[in-house]
C-alpha atoms as a PDB file:
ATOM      1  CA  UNK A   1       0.000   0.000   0.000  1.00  0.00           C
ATOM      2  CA  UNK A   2       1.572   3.416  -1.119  1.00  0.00           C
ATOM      3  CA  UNK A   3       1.409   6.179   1.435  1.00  0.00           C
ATOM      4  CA  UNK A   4      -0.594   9.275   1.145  1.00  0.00           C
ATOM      5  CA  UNK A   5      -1.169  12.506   2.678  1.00  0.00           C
ATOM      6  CA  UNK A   6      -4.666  13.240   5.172  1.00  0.00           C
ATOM      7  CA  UNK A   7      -5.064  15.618   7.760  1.00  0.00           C
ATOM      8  CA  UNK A   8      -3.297  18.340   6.057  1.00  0.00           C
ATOM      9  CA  UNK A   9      -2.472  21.785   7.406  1.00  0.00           C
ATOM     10  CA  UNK A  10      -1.708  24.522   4.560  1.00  0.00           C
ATOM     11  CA  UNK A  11       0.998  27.203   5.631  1.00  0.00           C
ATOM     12  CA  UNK A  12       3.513  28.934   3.586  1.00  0.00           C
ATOM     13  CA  UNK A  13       7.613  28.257   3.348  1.00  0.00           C
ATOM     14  CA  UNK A  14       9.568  30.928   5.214  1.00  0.00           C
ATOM     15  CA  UNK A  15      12.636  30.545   2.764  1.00  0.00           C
ATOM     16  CA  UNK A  16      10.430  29.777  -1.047  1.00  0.00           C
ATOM     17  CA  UNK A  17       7.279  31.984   0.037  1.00  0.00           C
ATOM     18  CA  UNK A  18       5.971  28.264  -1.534  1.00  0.00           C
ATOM     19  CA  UNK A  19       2.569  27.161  -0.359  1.00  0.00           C
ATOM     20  CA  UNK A  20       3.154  23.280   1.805  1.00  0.00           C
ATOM     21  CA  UNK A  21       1.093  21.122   3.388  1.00  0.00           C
ATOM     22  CA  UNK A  22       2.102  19.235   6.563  1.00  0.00           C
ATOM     23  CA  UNK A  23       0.766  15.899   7.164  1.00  0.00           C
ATOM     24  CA  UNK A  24       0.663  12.489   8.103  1.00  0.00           C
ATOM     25  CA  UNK A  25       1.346   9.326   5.815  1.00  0.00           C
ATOM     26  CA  UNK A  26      -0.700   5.929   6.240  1.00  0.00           C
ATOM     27  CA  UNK A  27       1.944   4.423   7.650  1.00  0.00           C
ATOM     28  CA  UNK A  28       2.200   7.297  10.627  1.00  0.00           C
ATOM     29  CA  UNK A  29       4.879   9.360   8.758  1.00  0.00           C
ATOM     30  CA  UNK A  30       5.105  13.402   9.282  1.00  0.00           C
ATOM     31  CA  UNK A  31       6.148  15.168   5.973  1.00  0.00           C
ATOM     32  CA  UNK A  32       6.016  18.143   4.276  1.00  0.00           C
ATOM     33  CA  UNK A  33       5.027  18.885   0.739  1.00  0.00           C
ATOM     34  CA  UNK A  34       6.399  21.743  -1.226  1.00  0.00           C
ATOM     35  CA  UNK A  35       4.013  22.590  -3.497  1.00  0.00           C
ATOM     36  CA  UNK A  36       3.400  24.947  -6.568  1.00  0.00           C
ATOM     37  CA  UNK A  37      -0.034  26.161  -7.790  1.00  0.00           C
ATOM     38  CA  UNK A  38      -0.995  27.044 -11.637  1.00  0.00           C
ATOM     39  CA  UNK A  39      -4.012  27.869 -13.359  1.00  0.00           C
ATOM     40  CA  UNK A  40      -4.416  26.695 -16.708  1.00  0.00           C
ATOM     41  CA  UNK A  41      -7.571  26.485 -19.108  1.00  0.00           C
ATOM     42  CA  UNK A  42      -9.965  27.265 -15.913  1.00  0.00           C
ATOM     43  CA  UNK A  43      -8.179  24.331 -13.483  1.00  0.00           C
ATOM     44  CA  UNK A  44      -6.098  24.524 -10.602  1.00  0.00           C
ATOM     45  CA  UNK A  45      -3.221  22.278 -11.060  1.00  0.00           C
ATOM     46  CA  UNK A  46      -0.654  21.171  -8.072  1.00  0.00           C
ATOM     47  CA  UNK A  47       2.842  20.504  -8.707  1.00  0.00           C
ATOM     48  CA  UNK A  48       4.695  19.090  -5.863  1.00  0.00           C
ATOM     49  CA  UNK A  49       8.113  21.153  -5.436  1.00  0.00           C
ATOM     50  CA  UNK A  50       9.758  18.582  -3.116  1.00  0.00           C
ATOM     51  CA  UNK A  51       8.697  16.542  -0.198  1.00  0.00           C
ATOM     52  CA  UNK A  52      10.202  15.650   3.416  1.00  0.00           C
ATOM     53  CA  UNK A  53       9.964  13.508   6.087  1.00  0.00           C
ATOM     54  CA  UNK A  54       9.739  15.274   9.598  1.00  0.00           C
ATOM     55  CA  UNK A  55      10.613  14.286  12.918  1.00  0.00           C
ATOM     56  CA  UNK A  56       7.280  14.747  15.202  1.00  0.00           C
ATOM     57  CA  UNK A  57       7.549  17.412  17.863  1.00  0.00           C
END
């Protein structure tokens, strides 16, 4: 079973200005997901930047 993202919280990068979302995987994983937003021919499209595993606090 591939992992995916739930329970995500939208903030911004401080360093890219970069929208991410910070979640966790199925398999109890936190990451973070760089992510870009475009608009083309009336859709929202979301290109993931990069992605990272985080260490819970």
């Amino acid at each position: 079973m591939k992992s995916r993202m739930c329970c995500t919280v939208p903030t911004v990068s401080r360093t890219s200005g970069r929208p991410i979302a910070i979640g966790e995987t199925t398999t109890g994983k936190t990451i973070v997901v760089v992510y870009e937003r475009h608009r083309e021919a009336g859709h929202t499209i979301v290109r993931p930047v990069t992605a990272y595993e985080v260490e819970e606090r």
